[in-house]
N, C-alpha and C. Protein backbone atom coordinates (compact mmCIF):
# COMPACT_ATOMS: atom_id res chain seq x y z
N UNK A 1 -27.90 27.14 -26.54
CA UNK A 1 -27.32 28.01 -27.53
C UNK A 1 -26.79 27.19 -28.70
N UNK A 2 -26.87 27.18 -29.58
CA UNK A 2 -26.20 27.05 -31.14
C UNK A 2 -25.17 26.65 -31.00
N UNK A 3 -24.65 25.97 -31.39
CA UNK A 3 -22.87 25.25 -31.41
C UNK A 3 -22.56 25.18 -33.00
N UNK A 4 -21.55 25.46 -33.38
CA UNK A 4 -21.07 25.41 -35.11
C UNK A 4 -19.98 25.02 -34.63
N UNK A 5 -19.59 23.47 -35.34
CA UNK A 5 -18.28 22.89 -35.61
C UNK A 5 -17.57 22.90 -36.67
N UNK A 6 -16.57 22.54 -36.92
CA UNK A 6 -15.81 22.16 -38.53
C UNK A 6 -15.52 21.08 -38.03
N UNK A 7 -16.46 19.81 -38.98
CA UNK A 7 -16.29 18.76 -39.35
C UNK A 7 -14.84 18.43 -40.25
N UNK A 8 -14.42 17.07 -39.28
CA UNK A 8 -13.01 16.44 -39.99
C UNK A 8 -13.14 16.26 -41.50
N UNK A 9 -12.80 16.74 -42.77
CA UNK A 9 -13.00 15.95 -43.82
C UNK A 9 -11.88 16.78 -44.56
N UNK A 10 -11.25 15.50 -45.62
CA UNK A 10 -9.74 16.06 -46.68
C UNK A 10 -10.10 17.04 -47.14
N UNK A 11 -10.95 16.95 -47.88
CA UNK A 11 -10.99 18.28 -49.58
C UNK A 11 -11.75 19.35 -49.12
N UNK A 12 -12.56 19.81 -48.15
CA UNK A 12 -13.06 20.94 -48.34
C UNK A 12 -13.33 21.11 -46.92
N UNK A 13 -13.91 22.48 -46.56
CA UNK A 13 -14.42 22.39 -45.51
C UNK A 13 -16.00 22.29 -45.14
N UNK A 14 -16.63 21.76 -43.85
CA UNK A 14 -18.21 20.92 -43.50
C UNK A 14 -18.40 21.88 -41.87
N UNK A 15 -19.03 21.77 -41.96
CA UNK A 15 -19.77 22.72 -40.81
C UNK A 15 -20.88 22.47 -40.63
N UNK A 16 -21.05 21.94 -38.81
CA UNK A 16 -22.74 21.40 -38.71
C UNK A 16 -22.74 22.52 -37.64
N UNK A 17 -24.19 22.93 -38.07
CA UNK A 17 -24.82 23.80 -36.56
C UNK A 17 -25.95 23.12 -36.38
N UNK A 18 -25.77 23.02 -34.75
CA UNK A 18 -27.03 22.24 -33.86
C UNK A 18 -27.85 23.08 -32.67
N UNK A 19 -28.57 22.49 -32.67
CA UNK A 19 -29.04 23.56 -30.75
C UNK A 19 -30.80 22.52 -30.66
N UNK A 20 -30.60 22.73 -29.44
CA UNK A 20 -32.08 21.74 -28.78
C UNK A 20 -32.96 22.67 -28.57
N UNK A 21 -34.12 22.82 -29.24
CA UNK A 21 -35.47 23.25 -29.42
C UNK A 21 -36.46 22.94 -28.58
N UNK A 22 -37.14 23.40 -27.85
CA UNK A 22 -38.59 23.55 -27.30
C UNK A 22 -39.76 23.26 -28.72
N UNK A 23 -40.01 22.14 -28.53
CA UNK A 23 -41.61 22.38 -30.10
C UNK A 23 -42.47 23.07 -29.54
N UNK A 24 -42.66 24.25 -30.44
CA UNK A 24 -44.35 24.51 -30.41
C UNK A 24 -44.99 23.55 -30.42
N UNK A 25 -46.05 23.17 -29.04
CA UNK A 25 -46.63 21.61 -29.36
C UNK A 25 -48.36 21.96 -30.36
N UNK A 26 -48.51 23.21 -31.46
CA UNK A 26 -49.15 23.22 -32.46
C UNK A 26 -48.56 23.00 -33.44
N UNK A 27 -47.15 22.66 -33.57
CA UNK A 27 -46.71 22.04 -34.99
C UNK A 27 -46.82 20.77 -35.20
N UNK A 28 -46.91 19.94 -36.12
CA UNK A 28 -47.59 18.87 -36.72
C UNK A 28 -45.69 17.89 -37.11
N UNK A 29 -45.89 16.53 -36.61
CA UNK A 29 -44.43 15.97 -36.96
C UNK A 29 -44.62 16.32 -38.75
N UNK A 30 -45.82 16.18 -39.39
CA UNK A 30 -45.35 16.80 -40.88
C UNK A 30 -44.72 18.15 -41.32
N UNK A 31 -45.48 19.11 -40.37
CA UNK A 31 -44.71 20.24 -40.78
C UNK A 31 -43.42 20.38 -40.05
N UNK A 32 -43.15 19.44 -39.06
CA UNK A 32 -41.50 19.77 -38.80
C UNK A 32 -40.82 19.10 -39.68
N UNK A 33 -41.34 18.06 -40.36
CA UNK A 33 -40.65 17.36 -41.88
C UNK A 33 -40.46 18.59 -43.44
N UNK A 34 -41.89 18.96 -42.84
CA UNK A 34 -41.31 19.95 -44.17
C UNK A 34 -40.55 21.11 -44.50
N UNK A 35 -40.40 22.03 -42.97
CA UNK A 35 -39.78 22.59 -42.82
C UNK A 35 -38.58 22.15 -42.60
N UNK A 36 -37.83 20.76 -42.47
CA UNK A 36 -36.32 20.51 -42.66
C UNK A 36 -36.50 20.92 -44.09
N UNK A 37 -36.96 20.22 -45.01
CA UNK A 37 -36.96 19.75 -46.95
C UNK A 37 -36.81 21.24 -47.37
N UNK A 38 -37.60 22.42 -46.70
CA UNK A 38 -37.52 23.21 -47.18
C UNK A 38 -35.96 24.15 -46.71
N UNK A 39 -35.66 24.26 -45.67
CA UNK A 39 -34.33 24.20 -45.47
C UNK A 39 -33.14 23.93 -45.67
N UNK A 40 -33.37 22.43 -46.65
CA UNK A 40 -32.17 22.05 -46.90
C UNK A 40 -31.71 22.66 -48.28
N UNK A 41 -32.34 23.33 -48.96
CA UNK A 41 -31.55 23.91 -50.06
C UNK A 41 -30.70 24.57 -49.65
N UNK A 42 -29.76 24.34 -50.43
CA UNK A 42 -28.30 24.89 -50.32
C UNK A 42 -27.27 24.61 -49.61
N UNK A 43 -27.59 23.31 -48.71
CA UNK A 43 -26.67 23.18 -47.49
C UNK A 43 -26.57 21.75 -47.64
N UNK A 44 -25.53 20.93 -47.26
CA UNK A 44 -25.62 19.23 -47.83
C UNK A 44 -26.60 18.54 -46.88
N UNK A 45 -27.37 18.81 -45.83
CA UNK A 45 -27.94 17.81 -44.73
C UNK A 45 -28.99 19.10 -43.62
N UNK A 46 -29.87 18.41 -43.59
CA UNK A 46 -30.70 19.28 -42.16
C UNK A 46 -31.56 17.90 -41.75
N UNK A 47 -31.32 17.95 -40.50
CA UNK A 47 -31.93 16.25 -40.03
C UNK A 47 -32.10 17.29 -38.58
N UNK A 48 -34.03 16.86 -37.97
CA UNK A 48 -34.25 16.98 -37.14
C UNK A 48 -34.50 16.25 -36.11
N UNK A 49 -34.14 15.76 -34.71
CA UNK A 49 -34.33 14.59 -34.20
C UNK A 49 -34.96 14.48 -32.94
N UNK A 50 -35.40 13.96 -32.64
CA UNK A 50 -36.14 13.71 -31.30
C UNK A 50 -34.98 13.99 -29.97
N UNK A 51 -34.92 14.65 -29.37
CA UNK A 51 -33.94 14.89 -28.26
C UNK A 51 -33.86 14.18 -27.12
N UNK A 52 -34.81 13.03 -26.96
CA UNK A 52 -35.46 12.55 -25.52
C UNK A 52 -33.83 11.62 -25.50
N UNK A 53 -33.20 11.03 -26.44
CA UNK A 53 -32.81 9.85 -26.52
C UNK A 53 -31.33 10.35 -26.80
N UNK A 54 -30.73 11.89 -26.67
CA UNK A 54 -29.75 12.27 -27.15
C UNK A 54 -28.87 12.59 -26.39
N UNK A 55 -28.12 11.76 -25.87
CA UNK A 55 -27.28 12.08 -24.37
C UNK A 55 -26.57 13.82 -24.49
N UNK A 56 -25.95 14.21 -25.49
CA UNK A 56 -25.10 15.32 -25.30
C UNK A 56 -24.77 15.76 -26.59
N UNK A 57 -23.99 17.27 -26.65
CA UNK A 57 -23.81 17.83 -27.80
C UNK A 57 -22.79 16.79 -28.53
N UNK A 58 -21.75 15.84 -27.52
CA UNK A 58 -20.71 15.01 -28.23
C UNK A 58 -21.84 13.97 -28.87
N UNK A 59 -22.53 14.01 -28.78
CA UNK A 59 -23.48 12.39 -28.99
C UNK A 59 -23.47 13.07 -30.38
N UNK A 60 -24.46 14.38 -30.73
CA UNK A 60 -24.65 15.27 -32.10
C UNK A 60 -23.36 14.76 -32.56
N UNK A 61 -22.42 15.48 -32.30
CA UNK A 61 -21.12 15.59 -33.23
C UNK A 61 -20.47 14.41 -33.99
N UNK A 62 -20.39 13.27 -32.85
CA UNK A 62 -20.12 12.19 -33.37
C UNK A 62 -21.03 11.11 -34.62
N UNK A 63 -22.57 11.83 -34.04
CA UNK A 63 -23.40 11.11 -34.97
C UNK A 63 -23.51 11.76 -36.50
N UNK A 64 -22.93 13.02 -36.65
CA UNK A 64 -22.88 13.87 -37.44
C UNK A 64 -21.62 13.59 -38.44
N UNK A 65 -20.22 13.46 -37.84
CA UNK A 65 -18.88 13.14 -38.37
C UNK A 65 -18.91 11.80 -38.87
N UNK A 66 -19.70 10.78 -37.98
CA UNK A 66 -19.44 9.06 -38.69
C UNK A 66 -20.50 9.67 -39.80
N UNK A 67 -21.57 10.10 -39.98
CA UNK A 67 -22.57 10.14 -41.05
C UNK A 67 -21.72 10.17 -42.41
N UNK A 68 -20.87 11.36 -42.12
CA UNK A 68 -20.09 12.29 -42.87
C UNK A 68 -18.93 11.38 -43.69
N UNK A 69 -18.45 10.61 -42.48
CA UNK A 69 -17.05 9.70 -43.17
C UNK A 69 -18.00 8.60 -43.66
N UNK A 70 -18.80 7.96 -43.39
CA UNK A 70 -19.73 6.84 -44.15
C UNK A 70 -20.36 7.41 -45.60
N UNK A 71 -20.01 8.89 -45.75
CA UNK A 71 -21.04 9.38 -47.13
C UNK A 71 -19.61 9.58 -48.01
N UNK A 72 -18.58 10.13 -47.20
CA UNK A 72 -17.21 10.02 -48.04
C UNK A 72 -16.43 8.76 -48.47
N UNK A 73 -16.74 8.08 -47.47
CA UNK A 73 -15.93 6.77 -47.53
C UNK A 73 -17.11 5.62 -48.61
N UNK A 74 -18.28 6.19 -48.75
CA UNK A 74 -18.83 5.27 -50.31
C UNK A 74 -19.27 4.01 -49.16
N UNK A 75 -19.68 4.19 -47.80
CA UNK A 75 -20.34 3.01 -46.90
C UNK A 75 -21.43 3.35 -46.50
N UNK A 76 -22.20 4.50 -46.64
CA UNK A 76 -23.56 4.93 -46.31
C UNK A 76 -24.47 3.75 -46.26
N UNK A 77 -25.29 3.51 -45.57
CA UNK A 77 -26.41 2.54 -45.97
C UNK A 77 -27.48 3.01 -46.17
N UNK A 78 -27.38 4.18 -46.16
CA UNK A 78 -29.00 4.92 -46.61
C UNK A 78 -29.04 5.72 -47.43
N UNK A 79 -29.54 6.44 -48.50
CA UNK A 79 -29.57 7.11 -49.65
C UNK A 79 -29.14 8.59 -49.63
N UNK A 80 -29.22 8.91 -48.13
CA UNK A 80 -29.04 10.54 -48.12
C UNK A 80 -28.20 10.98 -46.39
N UNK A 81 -27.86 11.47 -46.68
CA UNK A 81 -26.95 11.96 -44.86
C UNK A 81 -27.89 12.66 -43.96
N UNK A 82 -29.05 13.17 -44.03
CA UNK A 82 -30.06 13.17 -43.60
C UNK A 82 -30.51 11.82 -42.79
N UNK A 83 -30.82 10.71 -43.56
CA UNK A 83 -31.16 9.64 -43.13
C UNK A 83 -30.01 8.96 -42.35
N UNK A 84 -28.72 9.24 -42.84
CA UNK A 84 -27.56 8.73 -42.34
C UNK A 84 -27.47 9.08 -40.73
N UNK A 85 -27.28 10.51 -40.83
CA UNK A 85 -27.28 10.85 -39.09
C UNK A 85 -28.46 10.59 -38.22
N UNK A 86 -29.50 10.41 -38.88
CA UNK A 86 -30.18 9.45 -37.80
C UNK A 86 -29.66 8.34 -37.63
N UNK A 87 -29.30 7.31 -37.96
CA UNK A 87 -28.90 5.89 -38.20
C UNK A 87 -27.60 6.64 -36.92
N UNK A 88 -26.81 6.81 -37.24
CA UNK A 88 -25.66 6.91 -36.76
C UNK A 88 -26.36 7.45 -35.23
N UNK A 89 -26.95 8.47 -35.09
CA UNK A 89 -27.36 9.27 -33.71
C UNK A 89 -28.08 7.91 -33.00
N UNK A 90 -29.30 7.05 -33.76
CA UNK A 90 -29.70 6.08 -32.63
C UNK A 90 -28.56 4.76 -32.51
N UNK A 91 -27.65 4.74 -33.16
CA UNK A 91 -26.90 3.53 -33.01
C UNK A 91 -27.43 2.67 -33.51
N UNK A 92 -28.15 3.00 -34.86
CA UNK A 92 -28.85 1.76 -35.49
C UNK A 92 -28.66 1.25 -36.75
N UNK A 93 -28.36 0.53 -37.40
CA UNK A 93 -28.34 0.65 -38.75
C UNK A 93 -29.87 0.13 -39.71
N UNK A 94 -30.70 -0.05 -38.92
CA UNK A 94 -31.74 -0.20 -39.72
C UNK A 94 -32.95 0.63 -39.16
N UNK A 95 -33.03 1.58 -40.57
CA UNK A 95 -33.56 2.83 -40.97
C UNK A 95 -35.05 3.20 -40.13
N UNK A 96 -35.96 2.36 -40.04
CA UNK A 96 -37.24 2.43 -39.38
C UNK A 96 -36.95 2.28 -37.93
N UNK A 97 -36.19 1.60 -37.33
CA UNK A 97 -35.56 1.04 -36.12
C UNK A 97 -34.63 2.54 -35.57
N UNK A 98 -33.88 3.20 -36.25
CA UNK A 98 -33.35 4.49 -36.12
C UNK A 98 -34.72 5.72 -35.70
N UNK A 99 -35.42 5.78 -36.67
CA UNK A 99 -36.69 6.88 -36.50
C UNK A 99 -37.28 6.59 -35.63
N UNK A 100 -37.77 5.35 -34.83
CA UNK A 100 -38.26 4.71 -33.88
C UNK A 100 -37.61 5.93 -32.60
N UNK A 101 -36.22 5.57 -32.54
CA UNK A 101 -35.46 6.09 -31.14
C UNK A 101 -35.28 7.49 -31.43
N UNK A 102 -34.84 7.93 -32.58
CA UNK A 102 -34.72 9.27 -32.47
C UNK A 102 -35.62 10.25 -33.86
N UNK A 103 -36.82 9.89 -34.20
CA UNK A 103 -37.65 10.65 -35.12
C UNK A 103 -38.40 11.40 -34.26
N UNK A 104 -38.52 12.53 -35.01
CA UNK A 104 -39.67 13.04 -34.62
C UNK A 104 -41.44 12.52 -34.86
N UNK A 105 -42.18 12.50 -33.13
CA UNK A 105 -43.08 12.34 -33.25
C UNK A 105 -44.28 12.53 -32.56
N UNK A 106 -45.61 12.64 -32.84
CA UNK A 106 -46.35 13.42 -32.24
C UNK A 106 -46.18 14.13 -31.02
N UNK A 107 -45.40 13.07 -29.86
CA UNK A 107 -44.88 12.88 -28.50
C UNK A 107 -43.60 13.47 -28.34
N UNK A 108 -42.95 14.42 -29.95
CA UNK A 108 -41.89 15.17 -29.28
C UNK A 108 -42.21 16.65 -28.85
N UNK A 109 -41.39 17.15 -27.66
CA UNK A 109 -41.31 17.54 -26.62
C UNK A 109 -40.15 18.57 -26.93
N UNK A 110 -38.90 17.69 -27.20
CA UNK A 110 -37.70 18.99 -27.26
C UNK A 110 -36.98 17.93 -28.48
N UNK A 111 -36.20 18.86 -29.52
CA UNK A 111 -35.43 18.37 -30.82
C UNK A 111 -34.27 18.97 -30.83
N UNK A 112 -33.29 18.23 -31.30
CA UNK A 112 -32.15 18.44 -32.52
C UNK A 112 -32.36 19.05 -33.29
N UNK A 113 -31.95 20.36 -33.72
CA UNK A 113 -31.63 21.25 -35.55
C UNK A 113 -30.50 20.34 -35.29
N UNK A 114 -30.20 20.14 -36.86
CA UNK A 114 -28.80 19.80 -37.14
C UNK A 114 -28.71 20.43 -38.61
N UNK A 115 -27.68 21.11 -38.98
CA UNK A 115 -27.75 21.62 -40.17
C UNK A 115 -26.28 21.55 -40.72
N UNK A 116 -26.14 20.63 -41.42
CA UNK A 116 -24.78 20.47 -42.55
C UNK A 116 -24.53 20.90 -43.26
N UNK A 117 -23.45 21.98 -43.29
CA UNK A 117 -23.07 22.52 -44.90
C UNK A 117 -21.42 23.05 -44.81
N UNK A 118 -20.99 23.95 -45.91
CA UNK A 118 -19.82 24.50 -46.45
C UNK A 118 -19.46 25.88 -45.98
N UNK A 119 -20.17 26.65 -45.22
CA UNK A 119 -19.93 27.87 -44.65
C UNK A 119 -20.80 28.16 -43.73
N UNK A 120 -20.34 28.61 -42.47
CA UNK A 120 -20.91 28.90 -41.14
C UNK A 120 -22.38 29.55 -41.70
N UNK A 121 -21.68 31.04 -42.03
CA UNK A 121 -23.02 31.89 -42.05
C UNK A 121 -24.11 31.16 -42.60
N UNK A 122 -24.04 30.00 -43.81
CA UNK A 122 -25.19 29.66 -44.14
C UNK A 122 -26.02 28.57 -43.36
N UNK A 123 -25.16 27.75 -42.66
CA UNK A 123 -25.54 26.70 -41.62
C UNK A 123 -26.12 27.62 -40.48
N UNK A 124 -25.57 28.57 -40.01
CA UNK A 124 -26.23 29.48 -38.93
C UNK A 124 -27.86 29.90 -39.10
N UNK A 125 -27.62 30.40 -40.56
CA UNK A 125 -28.78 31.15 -40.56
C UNK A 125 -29.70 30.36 -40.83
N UNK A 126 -29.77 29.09 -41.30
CA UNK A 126 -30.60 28.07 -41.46
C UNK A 126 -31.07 27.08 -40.19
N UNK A 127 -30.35 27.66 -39.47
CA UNK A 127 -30.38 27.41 -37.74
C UNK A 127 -31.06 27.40 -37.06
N UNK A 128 -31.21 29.22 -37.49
CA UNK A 128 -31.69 30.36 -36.71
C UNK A 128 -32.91 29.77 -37.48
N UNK A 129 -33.36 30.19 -38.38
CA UNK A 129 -34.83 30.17 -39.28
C UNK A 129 -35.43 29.08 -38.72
N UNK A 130 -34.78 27.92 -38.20
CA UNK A 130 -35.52 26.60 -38.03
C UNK A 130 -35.86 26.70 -36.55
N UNK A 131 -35.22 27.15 -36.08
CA UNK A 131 -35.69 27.49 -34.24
C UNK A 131 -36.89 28.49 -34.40
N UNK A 132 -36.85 29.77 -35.37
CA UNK A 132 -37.85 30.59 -35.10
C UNK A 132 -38.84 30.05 -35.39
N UNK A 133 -38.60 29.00 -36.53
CA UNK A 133 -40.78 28.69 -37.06
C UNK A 133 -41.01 27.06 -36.00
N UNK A 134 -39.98 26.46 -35.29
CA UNK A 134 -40.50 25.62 -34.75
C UNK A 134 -40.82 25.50 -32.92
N UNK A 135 -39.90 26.48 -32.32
CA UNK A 135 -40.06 27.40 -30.73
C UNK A 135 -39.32 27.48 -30.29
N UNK A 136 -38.39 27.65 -29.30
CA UNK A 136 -37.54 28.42 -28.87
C UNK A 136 -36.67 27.51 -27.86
N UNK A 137 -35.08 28.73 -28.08
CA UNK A 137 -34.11 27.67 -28.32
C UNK A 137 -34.48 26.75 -26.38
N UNK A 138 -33.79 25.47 -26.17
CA UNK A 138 -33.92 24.97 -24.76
C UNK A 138 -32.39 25.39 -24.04
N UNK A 139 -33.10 25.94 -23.04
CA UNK A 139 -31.44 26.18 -21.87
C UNK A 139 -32.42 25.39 -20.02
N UNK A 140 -31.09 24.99 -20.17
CA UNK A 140 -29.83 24.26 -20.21
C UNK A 140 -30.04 23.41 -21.51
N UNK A 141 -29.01 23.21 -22.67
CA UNK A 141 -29.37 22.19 -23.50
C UNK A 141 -29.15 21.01 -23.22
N UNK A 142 -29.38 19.96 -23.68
CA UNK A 142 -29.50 18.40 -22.96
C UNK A 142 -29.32 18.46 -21.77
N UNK A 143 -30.49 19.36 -20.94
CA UNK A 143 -30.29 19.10 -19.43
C UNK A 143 -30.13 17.44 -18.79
N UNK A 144 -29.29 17.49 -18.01
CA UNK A 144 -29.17 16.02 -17.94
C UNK A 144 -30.40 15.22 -16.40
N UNK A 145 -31.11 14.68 -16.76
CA UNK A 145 -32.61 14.30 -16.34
C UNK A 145 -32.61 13.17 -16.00
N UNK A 146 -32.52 12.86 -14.72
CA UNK A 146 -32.18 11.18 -14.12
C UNK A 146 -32.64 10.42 -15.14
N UNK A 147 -34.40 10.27 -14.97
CA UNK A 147 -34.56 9.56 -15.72
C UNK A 147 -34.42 9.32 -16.94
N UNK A 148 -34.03 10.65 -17.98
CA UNK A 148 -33.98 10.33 -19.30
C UNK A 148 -32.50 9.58 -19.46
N UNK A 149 -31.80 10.13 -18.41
CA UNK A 149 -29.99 9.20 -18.88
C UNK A 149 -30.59 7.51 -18.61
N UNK A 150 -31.39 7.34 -17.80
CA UNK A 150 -31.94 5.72 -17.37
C UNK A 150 -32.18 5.34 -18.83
N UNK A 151 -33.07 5.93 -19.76
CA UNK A 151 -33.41 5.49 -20.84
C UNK A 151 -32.71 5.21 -21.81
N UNK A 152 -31.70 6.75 -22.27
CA UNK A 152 -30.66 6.60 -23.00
C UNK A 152 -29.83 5.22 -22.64
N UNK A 153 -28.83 4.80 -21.10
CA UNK A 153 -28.65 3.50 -21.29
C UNK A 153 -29.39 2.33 -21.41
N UNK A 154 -30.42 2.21 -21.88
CA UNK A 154 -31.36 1.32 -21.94
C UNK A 154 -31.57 1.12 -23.17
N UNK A 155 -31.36 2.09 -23.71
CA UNK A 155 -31.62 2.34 -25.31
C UNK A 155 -29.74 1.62 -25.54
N UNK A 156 -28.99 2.43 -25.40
CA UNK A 156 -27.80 2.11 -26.08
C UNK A 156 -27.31 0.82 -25.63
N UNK A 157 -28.13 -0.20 -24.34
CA UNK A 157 -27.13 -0.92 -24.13
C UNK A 157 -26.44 -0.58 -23.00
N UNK A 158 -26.18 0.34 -22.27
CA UNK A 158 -25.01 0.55 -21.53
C UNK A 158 -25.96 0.70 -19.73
N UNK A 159 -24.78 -0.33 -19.09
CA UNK A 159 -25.22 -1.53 -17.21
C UNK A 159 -24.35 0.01 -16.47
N UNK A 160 -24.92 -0.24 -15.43
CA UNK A 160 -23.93 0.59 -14.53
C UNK A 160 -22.40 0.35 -14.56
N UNK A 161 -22.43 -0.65 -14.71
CA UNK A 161 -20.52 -0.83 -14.45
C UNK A 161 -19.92 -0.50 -15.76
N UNK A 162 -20.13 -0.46 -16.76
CA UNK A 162 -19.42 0.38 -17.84
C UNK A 162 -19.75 1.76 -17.21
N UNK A 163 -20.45 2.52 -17.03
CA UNK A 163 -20.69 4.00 -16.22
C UNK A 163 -19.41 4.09 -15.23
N UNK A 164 -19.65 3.17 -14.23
CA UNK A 164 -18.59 3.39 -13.13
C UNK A 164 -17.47 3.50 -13.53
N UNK A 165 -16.48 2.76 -14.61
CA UNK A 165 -15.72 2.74 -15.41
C UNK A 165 -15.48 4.18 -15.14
N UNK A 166 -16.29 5.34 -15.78
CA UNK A 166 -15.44 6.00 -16.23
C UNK A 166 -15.90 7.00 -15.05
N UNK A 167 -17.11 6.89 -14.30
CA UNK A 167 -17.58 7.84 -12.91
C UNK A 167 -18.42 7.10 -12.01
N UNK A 168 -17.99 7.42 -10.72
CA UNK A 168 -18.87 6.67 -9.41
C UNK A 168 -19.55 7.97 -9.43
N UNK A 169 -19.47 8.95 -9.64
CA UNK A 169 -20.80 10.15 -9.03
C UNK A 169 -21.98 9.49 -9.15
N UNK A 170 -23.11 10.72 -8.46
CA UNK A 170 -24.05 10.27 -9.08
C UNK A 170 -24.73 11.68 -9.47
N UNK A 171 -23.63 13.01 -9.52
CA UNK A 171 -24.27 14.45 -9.90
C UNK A 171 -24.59 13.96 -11.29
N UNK A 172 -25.86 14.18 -11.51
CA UNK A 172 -26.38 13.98 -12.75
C UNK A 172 -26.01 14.79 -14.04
N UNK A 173 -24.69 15.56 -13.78
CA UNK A 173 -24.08 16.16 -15.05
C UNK A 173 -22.87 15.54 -15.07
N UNK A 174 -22.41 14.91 -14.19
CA UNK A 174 -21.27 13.82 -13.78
C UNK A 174 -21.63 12.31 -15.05
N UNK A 175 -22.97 12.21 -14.08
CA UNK A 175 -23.15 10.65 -15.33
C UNK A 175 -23.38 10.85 -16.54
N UNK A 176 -24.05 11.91 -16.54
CA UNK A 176 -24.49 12.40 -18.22
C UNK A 176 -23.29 12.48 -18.97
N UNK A 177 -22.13 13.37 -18.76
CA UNK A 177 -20.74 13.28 -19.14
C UNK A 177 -20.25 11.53 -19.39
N UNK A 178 -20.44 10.78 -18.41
CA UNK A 178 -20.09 9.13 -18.34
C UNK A 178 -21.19 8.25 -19.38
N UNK A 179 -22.74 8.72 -19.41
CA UNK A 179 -22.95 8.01 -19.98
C UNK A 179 -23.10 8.49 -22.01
N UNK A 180 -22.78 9.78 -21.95
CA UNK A 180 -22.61 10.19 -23.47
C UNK A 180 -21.20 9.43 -23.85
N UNK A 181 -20.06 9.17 -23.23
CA UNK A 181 -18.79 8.74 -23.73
C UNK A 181 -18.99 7.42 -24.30
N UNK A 182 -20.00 7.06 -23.37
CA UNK A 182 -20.56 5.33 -23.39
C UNK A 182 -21.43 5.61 -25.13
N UNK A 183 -22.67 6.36 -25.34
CA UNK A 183 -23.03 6.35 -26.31
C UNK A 183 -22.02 6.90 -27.59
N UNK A 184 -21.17 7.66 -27.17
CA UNK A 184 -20.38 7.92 -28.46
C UNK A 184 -19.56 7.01 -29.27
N UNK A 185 -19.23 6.01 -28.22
CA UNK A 185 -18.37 4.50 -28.40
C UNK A 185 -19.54 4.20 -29.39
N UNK A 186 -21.15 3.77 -28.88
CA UNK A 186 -21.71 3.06 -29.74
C UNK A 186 -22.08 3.51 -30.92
N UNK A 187 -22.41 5.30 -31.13
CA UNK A 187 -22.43 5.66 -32.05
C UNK A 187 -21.33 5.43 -33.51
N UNK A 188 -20.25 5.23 -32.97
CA UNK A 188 -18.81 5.03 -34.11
C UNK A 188 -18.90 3.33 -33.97
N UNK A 189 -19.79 2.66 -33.82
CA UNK A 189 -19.63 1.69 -34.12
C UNK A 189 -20.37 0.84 -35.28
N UNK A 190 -21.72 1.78 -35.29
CA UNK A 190 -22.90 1.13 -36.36
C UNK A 190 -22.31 1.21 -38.31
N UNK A 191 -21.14 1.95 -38.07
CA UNK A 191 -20.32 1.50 -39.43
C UNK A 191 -20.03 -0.06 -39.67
N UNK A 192 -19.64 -0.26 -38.21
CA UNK A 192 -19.33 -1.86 -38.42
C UNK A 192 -19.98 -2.78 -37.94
N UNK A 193 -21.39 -2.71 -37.59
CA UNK A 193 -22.59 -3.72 -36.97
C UNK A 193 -22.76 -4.35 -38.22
N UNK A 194 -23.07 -5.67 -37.86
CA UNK A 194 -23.49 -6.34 -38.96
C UNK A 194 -24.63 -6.69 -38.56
């Protein structure tokens, strides 16, 4: 289902709506490119992302809010917040190396909407429009999938014993919870990777 937040920021108010998609596997990674471009009028950001590599809705949020304070705070390293929340979502700061882990591509399967803007209804409905032309919404969202959490720490970096840290389970909505906290750390960190 759809999640709409209000993003932290001083002067105004930001609102991202997200939800994990099923691809029609007859859409083309170009036309899921063009259908963000065409979406984004009117709204500051629509970035679609590969879901394989996306531990949890906190993983979205956080990769969404650092984007946000890196485009306010004048530290962006990439030209547009689009490009930003990828960077931020794979924990990467270099741009081809980001699309790598979380772009869409031929081989995606299930995606990220992410849609940034100034008022719900318009982030919603730009939501909605992007789930209907690309397939339908995924439930459970980020089901949590032994093997894909194996990857995610593999991808971010993160050994069992940072996991244990924060859970010995091994209910796989248990670690998923343990290992998104782990990626959210790394996500708020690619502001300051050198």
């Amino acid at each position: 289902m759809m999640r709409i937040e209000q993003l932290v920021r001083e002067e105004e108010d930001l609102f991202v709506g997200f939800v994990e998609v099923l691809l029609n596997p007859e859409i083309s990674k170009d036309d899921v490119v063009q259908m963000a471009q065409k979406a984004s009028d009117g709204v500051e950001a629509v970035q679609i992302l590969d879901s394989r590599l996306i531990a949890d809705e906190n993983h979205v949020l956080s990769a969404v809010q650092n984007a946000v304070n890196a485009s306010r705070g004048g530290y962006m390293e990439s030209r547009s917040l689009e490009v930003e929340i990828a960077m931020y979502a794979s924990g990467q700061r270099q741009i081809s190396r980001a699309f790598e882990i979380v772009g869409v591509s031929s081989k995606t399967e299930k995606a990220v909407i992410v849609v940034v803007g100034d008022d719900t209804s318009t982030v919603e409905a730009r939501v909605n429009s992007l789930v209907t032309a690309l397939g339908d919404t995924a439930s459970p969202q980020f089901q949590p999938d032994t093997n894909r959490l194996v990857e995610i720490m593999d991808t971010f970096g993160i050994d069992d014993a940072e996991v244990k840290t924060i859970t010995t389970s091994t209910d796989p909505a248990e670690r998923q919870d343990a290992i998104a906290k782990c990626v959210v750390g790394r996500v708020s960190l690619v502001a300051f990777d050198t």
